[in-house]
N, C-alpha and C. Protein backbone atom coordinates (compact mmCIF):
# COMPACT_ATOMS: atom_id res chain seq x y z
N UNK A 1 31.17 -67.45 -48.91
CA UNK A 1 29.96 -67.99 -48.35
C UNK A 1 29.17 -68.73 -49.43
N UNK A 2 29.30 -68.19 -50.35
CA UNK A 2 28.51 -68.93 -51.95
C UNK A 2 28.99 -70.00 -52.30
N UNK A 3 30.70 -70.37 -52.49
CA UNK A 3 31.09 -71.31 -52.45
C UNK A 3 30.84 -72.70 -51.52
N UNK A 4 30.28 -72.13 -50.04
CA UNK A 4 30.47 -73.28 -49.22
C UNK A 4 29.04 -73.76 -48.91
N UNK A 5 28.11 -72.76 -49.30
CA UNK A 5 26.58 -72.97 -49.39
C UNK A 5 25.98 -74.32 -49.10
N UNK A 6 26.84 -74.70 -50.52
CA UNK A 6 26.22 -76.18 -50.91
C UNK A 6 26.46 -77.21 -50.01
N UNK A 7 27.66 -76.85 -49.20
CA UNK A 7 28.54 -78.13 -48.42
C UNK A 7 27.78 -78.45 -46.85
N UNK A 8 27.99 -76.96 -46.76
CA UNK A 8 28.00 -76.88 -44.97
C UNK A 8 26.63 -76.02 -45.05
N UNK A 9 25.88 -75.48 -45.99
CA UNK A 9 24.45 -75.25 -45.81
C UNK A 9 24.50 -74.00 -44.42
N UNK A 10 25.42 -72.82 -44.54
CA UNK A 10 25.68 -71.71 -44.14
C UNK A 10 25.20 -70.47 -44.03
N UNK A 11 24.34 -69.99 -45.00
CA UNK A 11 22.98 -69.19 -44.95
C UNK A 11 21.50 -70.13 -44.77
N UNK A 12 20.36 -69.30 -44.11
CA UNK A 12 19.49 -69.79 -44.61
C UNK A 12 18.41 -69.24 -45.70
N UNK A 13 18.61 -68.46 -45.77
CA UNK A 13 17.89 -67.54 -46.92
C UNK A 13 19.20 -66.71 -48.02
N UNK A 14 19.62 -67.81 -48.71
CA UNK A 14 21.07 -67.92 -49.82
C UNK A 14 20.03 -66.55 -51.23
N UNK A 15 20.66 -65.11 -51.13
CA UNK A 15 19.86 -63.75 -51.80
C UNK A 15 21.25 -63.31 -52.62
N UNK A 16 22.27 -64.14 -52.90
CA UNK A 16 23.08 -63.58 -53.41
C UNK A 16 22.63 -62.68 -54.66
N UNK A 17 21.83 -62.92 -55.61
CA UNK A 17 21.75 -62.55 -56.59
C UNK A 17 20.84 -60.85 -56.65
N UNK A 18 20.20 -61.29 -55.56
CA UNK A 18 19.26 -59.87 -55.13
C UNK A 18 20.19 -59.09 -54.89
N UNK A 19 21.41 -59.27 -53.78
CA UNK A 19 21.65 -58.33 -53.33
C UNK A 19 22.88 -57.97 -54.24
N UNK A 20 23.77 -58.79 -55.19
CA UNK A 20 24.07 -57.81 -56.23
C UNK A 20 23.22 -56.87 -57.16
N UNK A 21 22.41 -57.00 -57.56
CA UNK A 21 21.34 -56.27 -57.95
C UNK A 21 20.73 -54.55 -57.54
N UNK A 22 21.02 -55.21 -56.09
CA UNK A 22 20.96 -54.07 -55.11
C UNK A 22 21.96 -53.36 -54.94
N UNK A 23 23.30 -54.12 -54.97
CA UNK A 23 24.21 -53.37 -55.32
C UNK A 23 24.66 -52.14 -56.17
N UNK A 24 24.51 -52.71 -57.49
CA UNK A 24 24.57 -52.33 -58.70
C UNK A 24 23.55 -51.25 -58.85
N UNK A 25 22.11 -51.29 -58.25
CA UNK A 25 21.23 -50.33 -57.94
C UNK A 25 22.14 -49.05 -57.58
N UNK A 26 22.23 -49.32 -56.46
CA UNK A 26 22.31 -48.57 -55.71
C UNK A 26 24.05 -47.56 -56.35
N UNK A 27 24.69 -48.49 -56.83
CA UNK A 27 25.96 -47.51 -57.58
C UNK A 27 25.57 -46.92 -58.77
N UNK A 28 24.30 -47.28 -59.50
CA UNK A 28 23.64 -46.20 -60.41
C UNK A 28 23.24 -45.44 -59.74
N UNK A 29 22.68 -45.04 -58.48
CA UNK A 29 22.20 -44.00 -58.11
C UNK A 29 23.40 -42.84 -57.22
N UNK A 30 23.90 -43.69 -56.79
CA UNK A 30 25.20 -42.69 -56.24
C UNK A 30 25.96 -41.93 -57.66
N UNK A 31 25.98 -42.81 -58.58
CA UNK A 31 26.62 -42.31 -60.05
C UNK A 31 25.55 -40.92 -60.31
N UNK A 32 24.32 -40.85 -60.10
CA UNK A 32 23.28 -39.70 -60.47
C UNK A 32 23.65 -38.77 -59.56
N UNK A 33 23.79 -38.88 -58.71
CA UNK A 33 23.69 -37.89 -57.77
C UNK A 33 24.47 -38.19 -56.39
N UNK A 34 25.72 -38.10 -57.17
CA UNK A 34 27.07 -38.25 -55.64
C UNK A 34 27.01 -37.41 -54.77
N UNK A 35 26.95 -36.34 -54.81
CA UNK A 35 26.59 -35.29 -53.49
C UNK A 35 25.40 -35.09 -52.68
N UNK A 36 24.66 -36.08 -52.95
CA UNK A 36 23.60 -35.92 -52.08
C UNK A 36 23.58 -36.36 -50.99
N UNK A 37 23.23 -35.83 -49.71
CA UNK A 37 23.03 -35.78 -48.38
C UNK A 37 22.46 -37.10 -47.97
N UNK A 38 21.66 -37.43 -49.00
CA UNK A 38 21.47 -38.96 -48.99
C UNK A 38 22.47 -40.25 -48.55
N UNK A 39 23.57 -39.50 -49.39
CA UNK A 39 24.30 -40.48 -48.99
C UNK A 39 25.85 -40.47 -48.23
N UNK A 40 25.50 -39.47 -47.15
CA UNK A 40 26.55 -39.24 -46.30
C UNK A 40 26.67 -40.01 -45.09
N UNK A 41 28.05 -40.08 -44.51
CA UNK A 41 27.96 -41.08 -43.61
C UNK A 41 26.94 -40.72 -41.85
N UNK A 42 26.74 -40.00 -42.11
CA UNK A 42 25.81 -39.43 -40.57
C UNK A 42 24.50 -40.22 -41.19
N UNK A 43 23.74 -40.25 -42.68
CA UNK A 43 22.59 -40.81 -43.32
C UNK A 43 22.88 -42.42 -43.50
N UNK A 44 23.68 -42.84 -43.54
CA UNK A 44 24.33 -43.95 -44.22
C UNK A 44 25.43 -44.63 -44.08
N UNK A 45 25.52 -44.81 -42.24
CA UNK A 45 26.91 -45.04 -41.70
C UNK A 45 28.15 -46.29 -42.20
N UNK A 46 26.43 -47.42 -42.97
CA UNK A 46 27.25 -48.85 -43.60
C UNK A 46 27.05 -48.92 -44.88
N UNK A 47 27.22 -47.63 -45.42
CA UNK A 47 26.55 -47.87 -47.06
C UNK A 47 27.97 -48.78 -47.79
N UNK A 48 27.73 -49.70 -48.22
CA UNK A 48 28.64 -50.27 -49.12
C UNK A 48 29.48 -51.64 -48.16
N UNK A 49 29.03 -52.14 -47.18
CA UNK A 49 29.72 -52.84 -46.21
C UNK A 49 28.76 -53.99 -46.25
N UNK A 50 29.18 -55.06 -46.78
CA UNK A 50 28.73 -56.32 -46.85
C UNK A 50 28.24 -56.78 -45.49
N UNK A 51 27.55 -57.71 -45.58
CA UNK A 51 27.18 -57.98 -44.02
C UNK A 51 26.31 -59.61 -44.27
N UNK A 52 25.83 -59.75 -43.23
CA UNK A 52 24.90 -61.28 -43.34
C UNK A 52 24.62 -61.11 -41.80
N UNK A 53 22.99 -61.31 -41.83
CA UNK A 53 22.68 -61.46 -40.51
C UNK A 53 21.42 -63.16 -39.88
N UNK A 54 21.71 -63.07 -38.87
CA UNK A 54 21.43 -64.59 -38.09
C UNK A 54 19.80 -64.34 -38.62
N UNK A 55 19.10 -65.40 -38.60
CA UNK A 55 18.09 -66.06 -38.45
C UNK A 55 17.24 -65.51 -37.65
N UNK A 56 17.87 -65.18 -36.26
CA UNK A 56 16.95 -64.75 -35.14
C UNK A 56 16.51 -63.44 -34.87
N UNK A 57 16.77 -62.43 -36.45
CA UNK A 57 16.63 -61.24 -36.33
C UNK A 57 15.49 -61.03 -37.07
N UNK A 58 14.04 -60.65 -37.42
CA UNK A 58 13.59 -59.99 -38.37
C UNK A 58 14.19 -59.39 -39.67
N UNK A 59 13.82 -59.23 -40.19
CA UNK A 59 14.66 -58.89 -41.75
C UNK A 59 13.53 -58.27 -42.85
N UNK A 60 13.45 -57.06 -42.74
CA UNK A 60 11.90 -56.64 -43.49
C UNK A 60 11.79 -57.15 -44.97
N UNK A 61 10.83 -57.77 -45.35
CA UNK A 61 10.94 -58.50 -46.98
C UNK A 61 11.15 -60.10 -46.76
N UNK A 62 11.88 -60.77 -45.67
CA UNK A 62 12.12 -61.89 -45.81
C UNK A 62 11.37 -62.78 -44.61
N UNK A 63 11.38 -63.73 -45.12
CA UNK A 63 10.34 -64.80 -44.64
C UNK A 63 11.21 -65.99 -43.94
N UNK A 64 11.61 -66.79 -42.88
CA UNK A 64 12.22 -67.77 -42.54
C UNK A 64 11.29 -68.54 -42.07
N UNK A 65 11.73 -69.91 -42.48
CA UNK A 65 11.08 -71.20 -42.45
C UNK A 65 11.75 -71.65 -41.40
């Protein structure tokens, strides 16, 4: 999707960099504390599952023009 960004203009709010960030967050904290209930799949059914969502959804934090 990063690659084709530029061409075909495919996201509209292009967060790649956040959401590695968030990534990486978030595998320091599973690294602290792997057994926590926090992060079981009944708490956390898509933890780690890439995703991208449409325009026409709300998105808490983000703003569309």
């Amino acid at each position: 999707m990063k690659e084709l960004q530029t061409s075909i203009n495919v996201v509209v709010v292009a967060r790649f960099e956040q959401a590695l960030a968030e990534a990486m967050q978030l595998d320091a904290d599973l690294d602290a504390d792997p057994d926590s209930d926090r992060w079981s799949e009944e708490n956390m059914p898509f933890l780690g599952v890439p995703l991208s969502v449409k325009e026409a959804f709300a998105v808490k934090g983000l703003m569309f023009k």
